[in-house]
N, C-alpha and C. Protein backbone atom coordinates (compact mmCIF):
# COMPACT_ATOMS: atom_id res chain seq x y z
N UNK A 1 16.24 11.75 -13.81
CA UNK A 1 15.56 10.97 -14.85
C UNK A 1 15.49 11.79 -16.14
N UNK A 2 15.80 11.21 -16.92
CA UNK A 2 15.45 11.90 -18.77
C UNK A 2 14.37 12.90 -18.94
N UNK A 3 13.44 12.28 -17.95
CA UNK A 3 11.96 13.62 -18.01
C UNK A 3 12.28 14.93 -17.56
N UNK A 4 13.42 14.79 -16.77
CA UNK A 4 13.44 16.63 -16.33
C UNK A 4 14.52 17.07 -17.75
N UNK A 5 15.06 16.60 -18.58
CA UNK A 5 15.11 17.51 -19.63
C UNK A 5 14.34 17.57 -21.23
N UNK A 6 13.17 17.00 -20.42
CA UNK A 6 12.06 17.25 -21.60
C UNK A 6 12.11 18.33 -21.93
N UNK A 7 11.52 18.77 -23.24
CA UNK A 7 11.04 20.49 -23.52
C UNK A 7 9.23 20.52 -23.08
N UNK A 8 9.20 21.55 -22.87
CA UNK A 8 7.56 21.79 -22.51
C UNK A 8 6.74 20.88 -23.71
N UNK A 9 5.82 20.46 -23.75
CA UNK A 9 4.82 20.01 -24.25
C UNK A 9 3.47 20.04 -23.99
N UNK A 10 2.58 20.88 -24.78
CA UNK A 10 1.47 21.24 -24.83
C UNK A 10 0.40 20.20 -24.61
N UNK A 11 -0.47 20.20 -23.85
CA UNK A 11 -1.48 19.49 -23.12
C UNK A 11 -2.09 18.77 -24.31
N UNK A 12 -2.51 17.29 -24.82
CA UNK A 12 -2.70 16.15 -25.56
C UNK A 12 -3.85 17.41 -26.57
N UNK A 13 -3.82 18.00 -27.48
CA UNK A 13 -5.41 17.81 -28.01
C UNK A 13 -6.23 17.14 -28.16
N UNK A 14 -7.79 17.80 -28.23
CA UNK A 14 -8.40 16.31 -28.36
C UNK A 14 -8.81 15.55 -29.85
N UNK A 15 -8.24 16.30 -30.64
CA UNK A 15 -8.16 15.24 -31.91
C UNK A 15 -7.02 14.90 -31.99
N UNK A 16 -5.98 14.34 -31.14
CA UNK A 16 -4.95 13.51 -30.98
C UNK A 16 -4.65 11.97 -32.13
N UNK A 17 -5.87 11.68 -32.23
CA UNK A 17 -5.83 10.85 -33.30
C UNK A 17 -6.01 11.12 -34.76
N UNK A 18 -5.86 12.34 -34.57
CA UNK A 18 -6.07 12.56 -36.08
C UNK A 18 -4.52 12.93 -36.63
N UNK A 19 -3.63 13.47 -35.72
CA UNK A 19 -2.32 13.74 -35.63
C UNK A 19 -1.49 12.13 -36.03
N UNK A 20 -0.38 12.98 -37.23
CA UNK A 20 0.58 11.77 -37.31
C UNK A 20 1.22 11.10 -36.26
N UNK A 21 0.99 9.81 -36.86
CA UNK A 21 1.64 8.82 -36.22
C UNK A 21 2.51 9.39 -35.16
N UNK A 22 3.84 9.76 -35.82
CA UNK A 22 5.10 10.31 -34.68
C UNK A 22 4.59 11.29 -34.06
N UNK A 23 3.95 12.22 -34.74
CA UNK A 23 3.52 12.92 -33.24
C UNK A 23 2.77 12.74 -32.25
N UNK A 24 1.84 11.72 -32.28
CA UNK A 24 0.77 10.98 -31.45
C UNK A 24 1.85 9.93 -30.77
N UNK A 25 3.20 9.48 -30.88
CA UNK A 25 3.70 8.82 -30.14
C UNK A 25 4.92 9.60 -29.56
N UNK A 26 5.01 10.58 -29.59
CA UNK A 26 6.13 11.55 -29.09
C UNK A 26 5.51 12.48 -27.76
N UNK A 27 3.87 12.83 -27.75
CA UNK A 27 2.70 13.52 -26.76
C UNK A 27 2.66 12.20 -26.09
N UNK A 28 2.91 10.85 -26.66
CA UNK A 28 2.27 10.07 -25.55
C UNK A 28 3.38 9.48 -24.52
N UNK A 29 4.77 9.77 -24.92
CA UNK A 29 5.68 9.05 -24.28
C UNK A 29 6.37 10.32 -23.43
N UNK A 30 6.14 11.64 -23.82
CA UNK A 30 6.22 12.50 -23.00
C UNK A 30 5.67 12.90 -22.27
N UNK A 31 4.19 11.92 -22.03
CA UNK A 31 3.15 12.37 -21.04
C UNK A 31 3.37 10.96 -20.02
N UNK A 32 3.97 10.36 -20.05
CA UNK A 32 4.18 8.68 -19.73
C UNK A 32 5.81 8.95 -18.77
N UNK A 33 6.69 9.91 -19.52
CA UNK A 33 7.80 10.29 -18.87
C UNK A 33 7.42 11.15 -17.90
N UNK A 34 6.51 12.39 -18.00
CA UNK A 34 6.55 13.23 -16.99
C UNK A 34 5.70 12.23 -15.77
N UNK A 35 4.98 11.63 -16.42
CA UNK A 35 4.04 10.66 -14.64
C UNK A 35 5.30 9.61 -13.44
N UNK A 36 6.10 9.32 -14.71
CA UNK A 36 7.09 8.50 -14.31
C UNK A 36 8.18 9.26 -13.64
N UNK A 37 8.22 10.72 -13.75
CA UNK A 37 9.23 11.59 -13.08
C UNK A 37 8.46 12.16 -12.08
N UNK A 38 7.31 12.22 -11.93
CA UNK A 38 6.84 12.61 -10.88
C UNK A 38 6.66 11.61 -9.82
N UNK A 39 6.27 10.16 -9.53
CA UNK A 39 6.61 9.19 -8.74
C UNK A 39 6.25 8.05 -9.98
N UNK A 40 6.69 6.51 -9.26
CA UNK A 40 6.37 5.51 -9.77
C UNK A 40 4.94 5.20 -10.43
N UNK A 41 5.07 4.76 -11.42
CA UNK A 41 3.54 4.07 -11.89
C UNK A 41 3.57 3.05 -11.95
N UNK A 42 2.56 2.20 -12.17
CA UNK A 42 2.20 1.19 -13.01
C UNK A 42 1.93 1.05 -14.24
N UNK A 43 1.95 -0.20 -15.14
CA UNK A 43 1.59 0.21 -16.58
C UNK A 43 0.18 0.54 -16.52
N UNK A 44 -0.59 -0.35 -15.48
CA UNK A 44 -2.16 0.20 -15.94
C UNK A 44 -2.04 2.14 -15.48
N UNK A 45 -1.68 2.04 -14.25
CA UNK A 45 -2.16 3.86 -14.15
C UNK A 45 -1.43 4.52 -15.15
N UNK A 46 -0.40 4.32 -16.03
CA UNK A 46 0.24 5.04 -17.10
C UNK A 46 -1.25 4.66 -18.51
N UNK A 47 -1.66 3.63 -18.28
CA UNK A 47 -2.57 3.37 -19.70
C UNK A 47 -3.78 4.66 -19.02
N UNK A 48 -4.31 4.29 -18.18
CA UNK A 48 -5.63 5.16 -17.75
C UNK A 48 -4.95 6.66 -17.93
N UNK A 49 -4.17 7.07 -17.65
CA UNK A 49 -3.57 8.37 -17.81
C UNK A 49 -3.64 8.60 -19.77
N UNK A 50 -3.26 7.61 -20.20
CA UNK A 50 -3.00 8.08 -21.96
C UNK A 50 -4.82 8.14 -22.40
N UNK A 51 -5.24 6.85 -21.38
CA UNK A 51 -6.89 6.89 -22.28
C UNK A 51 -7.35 8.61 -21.83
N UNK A 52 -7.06 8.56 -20.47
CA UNK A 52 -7.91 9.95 -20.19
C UNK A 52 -7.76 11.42 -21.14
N UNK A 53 -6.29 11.28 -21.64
CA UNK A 53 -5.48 11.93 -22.20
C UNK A 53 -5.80 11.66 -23.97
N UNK A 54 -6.99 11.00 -24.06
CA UNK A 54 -7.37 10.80 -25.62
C UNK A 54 -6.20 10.44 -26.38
N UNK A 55 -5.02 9.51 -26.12
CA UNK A 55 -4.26 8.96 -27.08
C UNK A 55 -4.95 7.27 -27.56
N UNK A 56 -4.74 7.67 -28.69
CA UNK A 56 -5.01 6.05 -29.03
C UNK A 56 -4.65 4.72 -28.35
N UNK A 57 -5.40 3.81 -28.68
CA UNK A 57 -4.70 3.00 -27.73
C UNK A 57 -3.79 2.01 -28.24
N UNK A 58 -3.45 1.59 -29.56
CA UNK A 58 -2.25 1.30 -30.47
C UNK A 58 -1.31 2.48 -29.77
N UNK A 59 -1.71 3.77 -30.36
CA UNK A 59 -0.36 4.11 -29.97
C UNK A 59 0.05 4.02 -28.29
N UNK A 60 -0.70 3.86 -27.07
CA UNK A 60 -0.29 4.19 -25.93
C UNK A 60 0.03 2.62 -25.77
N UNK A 61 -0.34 1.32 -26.57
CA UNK A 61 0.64 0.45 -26.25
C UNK A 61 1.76 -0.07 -26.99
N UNK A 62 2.20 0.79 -28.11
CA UNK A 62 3.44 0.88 -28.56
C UNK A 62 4.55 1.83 -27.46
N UNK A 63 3.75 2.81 -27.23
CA UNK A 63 4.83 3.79 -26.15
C UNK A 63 5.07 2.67 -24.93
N UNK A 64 3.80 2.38 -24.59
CA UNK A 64 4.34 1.55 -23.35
C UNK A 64 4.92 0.03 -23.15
N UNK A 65 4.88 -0.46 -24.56
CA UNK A 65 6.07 -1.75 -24.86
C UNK A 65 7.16 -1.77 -24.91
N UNK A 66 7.60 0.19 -25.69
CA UNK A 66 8.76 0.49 -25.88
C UNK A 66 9.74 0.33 -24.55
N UNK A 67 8.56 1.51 -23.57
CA UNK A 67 9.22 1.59 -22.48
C UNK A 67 9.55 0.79 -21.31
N UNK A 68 8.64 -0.58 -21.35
CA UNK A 68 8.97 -1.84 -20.44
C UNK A 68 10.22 -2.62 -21.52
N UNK A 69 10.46 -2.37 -22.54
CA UNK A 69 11.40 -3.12 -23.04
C UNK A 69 13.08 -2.52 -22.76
N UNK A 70 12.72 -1.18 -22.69
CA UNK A 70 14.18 -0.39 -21.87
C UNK A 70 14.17 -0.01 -20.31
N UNK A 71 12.87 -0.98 -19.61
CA UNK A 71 12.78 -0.71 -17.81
C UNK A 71 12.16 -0.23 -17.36
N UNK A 72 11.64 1.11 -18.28
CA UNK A 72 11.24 2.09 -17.64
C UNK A 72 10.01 2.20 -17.04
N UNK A 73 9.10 1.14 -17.51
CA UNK A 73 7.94 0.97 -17.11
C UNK A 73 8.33 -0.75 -16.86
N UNK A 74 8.08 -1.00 -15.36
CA UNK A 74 8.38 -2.40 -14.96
C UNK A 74 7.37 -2.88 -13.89
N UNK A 75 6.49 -3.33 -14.03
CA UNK A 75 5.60 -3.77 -12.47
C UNK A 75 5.93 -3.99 -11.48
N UNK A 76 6.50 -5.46 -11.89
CA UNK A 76 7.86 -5.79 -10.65
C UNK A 76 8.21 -4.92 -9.70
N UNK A 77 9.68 -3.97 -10.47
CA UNK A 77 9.81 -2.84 -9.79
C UNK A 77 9.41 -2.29 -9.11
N UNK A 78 7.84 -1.83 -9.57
CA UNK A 78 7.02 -0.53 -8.89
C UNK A 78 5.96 -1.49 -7.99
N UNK A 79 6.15 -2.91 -8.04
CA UNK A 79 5.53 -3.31 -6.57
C UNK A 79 6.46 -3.53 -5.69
N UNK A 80 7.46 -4.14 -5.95
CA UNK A 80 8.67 -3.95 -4.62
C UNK A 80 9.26 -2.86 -4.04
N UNK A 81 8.90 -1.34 -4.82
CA UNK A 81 8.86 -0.37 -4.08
C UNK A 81 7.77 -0.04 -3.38
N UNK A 82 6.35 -0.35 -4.16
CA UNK A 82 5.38 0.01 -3.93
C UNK A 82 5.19 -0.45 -2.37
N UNK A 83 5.28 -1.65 -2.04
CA UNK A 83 5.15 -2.93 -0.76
C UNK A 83 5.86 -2.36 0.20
N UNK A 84 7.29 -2.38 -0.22
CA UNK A 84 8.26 -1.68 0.72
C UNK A 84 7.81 -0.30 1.77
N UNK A 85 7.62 0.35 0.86
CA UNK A 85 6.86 2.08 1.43
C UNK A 85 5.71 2.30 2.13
N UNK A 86 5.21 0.94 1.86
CA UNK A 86 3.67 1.15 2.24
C UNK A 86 3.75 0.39 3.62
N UNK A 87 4.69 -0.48 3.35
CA UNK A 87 4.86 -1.87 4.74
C UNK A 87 5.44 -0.31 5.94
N UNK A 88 6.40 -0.04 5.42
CA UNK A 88 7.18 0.59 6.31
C UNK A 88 6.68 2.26 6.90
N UNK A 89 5.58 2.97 6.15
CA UNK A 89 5.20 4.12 6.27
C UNK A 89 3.59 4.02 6.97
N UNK A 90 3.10 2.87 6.53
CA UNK A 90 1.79 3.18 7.29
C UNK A 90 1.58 1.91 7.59
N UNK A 91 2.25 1.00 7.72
CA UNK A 91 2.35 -0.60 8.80
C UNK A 91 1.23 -1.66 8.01
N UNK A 92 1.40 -1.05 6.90
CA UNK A 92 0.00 -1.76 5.93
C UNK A 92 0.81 -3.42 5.52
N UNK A 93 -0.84 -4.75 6.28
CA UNK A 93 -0.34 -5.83 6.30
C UNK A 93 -0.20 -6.25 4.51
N UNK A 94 0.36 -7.62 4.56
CA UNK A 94 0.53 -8.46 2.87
C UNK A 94 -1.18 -8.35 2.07
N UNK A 95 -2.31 -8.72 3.04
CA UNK A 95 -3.68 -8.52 2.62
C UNK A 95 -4.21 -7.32 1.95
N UNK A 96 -3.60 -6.17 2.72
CA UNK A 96 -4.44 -4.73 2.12
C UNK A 96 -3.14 -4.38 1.37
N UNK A 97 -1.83 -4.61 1.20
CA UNK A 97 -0.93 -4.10 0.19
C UNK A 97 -1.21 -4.87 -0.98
N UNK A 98 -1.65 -6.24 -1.36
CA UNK A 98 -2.04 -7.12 -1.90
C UNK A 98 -3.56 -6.28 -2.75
N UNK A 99 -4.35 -6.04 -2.59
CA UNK A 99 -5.81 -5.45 -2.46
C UNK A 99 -4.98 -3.67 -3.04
N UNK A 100 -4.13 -3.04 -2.18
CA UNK A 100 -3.75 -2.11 -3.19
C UNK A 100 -3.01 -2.15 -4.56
N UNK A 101 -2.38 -3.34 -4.99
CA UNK A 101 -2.01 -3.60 -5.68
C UNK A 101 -2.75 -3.87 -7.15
N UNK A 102 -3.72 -4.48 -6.39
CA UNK A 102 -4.47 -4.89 -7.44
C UNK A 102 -5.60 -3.71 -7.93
N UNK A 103 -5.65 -2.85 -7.46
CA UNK A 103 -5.91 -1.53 -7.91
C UNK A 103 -5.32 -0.86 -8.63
N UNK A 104 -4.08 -1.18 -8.26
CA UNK A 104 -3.36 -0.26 -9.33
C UNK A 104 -2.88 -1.06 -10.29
N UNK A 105 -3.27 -2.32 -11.43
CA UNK A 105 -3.04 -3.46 -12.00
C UNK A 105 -2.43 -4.24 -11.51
N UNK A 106 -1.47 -4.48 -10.59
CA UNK A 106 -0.55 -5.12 -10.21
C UNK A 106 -1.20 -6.23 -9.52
N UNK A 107 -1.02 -7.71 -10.45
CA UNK A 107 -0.84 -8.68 -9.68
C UNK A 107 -0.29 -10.20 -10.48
N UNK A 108 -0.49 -11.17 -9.64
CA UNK A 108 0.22 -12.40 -10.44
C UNK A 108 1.65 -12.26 -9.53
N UNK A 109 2.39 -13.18 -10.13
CA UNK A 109 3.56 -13.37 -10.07
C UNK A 109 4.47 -11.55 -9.61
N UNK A 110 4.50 -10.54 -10.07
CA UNK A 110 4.90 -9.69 -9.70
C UNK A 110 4.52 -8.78 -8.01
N UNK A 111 3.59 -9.27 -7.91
CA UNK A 111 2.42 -8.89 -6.74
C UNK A 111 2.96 -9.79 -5.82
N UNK A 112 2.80 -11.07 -5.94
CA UNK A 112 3.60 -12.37 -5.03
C UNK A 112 4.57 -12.00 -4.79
N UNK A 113 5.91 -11.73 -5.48
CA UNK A 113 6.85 -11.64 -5.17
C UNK A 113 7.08 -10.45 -4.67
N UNK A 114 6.29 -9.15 -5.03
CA UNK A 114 7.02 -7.95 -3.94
C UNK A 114 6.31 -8.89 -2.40
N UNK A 115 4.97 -8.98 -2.60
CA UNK A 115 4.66 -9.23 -0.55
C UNK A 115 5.61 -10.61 -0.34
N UNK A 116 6.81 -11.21 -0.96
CA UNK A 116 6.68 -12.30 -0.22
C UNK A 116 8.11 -11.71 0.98
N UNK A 117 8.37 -10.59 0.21
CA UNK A 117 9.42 -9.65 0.77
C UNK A 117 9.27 -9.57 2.20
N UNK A 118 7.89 -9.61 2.50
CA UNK A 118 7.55 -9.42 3.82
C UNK A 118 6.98 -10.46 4.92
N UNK A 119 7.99 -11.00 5.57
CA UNK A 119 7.91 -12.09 6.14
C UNK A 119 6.92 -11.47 7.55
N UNK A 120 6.44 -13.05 8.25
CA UNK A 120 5.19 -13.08 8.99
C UNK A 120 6.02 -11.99 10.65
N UNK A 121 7.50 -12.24 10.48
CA UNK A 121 8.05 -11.57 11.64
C UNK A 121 8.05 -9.68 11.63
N UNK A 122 8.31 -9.52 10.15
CA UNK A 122 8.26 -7.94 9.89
C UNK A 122 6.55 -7.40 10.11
N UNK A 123 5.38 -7.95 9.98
CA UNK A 123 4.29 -8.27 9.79
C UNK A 123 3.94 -7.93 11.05
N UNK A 124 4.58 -8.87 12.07
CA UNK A 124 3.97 -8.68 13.36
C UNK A 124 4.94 -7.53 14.20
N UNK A 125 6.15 -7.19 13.85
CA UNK A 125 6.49 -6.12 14.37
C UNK A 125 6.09 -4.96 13.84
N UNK A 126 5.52 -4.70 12.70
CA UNK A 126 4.52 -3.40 12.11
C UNK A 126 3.25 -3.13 12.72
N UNK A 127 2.61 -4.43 12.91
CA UNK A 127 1.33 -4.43 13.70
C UNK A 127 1.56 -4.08 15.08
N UNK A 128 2.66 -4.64 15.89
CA UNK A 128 3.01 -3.96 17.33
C UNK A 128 2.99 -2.80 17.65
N UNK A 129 4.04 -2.56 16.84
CA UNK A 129 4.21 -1.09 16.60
C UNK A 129 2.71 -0.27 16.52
N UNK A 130 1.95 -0.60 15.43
CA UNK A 130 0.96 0.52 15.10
C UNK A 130 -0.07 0.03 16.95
N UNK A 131 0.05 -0.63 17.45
CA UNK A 131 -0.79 -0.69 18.90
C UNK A 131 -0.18 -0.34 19.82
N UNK A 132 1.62 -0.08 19.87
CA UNK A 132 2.00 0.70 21.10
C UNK A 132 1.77 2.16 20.79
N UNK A 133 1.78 2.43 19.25
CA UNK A 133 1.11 4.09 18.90
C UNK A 133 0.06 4.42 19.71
N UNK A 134 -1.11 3.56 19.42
CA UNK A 134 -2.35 3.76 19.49
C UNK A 134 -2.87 4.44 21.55
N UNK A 135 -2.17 3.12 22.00
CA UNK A 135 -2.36 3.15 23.38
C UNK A 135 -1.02 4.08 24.18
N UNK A 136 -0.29 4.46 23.50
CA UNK A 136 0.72 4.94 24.25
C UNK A 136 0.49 6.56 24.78
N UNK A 137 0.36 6.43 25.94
CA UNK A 137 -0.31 7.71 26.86
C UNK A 137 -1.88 7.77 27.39
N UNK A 138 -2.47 6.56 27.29
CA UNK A 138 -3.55 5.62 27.89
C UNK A 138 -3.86 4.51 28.28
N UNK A 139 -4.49 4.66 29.22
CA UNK A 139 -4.91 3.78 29.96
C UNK A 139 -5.70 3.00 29.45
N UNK A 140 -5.02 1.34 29.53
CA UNK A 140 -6.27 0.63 29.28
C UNK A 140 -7.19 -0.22 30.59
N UNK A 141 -7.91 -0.24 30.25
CA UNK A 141 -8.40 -0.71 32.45
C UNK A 141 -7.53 -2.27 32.86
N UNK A 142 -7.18 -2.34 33.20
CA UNK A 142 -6.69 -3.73 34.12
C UNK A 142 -7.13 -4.19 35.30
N UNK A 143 -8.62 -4.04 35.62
CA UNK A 143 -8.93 -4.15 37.19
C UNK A 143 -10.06 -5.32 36.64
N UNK A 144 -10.62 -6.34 37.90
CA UNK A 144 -10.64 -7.57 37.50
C UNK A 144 -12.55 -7.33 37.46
N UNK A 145 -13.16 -5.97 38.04
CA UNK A 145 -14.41 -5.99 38.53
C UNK A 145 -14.84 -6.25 36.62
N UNK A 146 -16.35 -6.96 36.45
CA UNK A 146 -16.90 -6.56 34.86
C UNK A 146 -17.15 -5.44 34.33
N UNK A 147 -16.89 -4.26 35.12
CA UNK A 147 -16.78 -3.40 33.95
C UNK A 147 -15.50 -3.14 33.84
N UNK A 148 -14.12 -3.26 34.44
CA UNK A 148 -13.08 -2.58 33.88
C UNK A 148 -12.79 -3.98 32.99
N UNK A 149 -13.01 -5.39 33.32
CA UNK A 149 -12.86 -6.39 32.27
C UNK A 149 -13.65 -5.73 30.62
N UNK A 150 -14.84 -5.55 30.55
CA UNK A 150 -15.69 -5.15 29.72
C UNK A 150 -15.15 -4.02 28.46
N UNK A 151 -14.65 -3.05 29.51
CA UNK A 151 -13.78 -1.71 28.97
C UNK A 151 -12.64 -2.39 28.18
N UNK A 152 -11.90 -3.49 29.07
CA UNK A 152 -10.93 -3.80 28.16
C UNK A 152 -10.89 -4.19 27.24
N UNK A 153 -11.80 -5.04 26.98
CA UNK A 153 -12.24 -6.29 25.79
C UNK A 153 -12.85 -5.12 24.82
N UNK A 154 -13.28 -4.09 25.09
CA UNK A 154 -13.92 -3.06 23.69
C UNK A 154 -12.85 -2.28 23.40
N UNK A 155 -11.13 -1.85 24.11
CA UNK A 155 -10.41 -1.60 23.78
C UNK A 155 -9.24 -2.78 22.92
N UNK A 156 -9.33 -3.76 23.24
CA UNK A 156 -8.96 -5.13 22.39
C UNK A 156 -9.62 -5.00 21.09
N UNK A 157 -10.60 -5.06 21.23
CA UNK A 157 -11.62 -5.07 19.64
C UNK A 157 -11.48 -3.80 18.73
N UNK A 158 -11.50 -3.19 19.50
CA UNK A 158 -10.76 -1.75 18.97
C UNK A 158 -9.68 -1.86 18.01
N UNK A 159 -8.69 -2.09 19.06
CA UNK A 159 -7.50 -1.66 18.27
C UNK A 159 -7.18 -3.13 17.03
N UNK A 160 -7.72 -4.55 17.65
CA UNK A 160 -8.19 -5.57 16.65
C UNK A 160 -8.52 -4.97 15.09
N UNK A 161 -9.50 -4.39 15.53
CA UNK A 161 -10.33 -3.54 14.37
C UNK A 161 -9.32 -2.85 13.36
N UNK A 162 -8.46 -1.77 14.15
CA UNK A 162 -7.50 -1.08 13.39
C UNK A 162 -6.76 -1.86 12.59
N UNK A 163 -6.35 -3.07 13.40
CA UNK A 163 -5.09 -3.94 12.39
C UNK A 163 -5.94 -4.65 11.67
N UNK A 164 -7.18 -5.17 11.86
CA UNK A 164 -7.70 -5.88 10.33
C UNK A 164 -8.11 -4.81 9.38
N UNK A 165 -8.00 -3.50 9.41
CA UNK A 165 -8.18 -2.53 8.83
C UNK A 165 -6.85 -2.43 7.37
N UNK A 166 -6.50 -2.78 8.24
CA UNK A 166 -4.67 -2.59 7.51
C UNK A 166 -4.01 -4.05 7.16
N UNK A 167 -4.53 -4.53 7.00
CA UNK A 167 -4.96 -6.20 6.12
C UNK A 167 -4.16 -7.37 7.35
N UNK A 168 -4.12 -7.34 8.51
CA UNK A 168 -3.35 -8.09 9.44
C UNK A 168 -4.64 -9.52 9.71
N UNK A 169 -4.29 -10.43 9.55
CA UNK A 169 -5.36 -11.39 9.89
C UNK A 169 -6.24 -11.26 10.96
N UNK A 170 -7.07 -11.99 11.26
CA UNK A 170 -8.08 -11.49 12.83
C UNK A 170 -7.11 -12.32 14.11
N UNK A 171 -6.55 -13.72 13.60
CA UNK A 171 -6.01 -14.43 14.76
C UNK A 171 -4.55 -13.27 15.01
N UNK A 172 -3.82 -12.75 14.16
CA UNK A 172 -2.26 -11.98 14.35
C UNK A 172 -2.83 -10.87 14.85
N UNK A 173 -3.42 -10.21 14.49
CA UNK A 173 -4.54 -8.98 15.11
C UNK A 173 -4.50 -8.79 16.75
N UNK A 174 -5.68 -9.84 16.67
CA UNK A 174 -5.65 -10.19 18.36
C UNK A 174 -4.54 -10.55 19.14
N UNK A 175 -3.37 -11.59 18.97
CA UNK A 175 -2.68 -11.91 19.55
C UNK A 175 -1.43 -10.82 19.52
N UNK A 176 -1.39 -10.50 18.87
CA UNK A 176 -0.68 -9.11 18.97
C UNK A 176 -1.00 -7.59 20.00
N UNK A 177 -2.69 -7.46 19.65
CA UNK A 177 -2.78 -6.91 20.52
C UNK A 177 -2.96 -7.38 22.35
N UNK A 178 -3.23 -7.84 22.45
CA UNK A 178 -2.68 -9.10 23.73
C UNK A 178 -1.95 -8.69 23.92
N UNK A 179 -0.71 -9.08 23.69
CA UNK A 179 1.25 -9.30 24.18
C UNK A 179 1.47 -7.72 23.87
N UNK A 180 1.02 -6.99 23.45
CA UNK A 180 1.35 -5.21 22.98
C UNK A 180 0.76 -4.77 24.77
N UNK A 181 -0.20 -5.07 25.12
CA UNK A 181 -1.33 -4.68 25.87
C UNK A 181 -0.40 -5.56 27.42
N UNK A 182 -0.43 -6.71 27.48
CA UNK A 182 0.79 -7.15 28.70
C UNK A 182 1.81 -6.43 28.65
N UNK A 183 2.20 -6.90 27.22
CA UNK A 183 3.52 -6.21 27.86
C UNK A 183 3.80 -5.07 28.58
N UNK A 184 3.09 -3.90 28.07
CA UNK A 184 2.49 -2.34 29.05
C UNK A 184 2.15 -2.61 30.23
N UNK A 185 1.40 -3.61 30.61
CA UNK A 185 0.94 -4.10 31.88
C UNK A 185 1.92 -4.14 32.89
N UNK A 186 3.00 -5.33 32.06
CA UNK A 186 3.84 -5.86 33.43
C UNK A 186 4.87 -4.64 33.60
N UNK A 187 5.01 -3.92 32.60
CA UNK A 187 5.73 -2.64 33.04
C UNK A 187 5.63 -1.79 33.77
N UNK A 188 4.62 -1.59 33.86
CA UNK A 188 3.56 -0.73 34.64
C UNK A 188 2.52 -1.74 36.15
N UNK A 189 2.63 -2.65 36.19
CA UNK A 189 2.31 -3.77 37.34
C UNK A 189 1.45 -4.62 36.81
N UNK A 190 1.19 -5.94 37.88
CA UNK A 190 0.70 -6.92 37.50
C UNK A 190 -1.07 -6.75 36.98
N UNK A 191 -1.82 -7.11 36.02
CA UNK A 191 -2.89 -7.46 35.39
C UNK A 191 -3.50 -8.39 35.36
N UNK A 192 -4.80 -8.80 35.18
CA UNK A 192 -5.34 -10.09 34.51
C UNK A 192 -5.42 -10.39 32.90
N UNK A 193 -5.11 -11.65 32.76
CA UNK A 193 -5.08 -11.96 31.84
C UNK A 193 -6.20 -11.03 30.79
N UNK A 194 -5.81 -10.67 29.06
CA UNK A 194 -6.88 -10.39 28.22
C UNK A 194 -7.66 -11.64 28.09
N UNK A 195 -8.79 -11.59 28.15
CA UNK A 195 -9.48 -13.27 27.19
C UNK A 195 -9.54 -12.78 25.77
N UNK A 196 -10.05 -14.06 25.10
CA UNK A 196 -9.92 -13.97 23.82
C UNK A 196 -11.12 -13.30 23.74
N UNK A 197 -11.11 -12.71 22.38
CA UNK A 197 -12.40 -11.54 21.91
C UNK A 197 -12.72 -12.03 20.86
N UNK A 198 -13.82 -12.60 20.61
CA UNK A 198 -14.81 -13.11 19.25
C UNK A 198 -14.69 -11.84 18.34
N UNK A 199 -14.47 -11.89 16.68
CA UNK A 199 -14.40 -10.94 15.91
C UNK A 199 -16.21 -11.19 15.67
């Protein structure tokens, strides 16, 4: 990226606004390049970075019109990567990537379209996944007396818990963990059915 052959540039002063024009927009687009060479932003975390950084805010939205008008700063973009990385690195559902998004400005139409990337099938194989993690190398009880039923149903709610944690609905939640939880079962021998677990 263009930012690794920046020249050094000295940390914003704080009478930044008292500095000409071009140089108050040359500190601000080189402080906007180095965030952008270090990982993706958003335009809002690039604005909170210039406010913190005492640049004006004319000039930090001239730098940053410039730079969505040549790409470089694109929402879009940095939510369809953003969604992507997050779906695939920590199994995070459309709800809480949605909810991170909007933290980091991102939403509307750009926000929609990175989660719509992620259909209800990728969704429920992320959520599987994060419950054969969870249980894999434990026992969950399968014996029919009320307390190993009891044990089970607080390990259901459990791991329930984890995936509405990570924005998965309560009904995909549960039924996921269910069929995650049989399926181990019949591999391992026959079980009684999970019942359903009230959130």
């Amino acid at each position: 990226m263009a930012a690794r052959h920046l020249r050094a540039v000295p940390d914003v002063p704080g009478h930044l606004a008292e500095d000409p024009e071009p140089a108050a927009v040359e500190v601000a687009r080189t402080i906007v390049l180095r965030q952008l060479a270090a990982s993706p932003k958003s335009r809002k975390q690039l604005e909170d970075t210039l406010r913190e950084r005492d640049v004006p805010e004319d000039v930090a939205t001239a730098v940053l019109d410039r730079l969505e008008d040549v790409n470089l700063v694109n929402d879009a973009a940095y939510a369809e990567t953003f969604v992507r990385t997050r779906h695939r690195t920590k199994g995070l559902a459309r709800g809480a990537l949605r909810r991170e998004l909007q933290q980091k400005g991102v939403s509307g139409e750009a926000a929609e379209q990175a989660l719509a990337e992620i259909s209800e099938d990728s969704e429920r194989a992320a959520a599987a996944e994060l419950v054969e993690r969870k249980i894999r190398g434990r026992a969950v009880p399968s014996g029919s007396s009320p307390e190993d039923r009891a044990e089970r149903e607080k390990h259901v709610r459990r791991l329930a818990g984890m995936l509405a944690r990570k924005g998965y609905p309560p009904g995909m939640a549960i039924g996921v963990v269910k069929e995650v939880i049989g399926a181990v079962e019949e591999a391992d021998g026959p079980a009684d059915d999970i019942e359903d677990v009230d959130d």
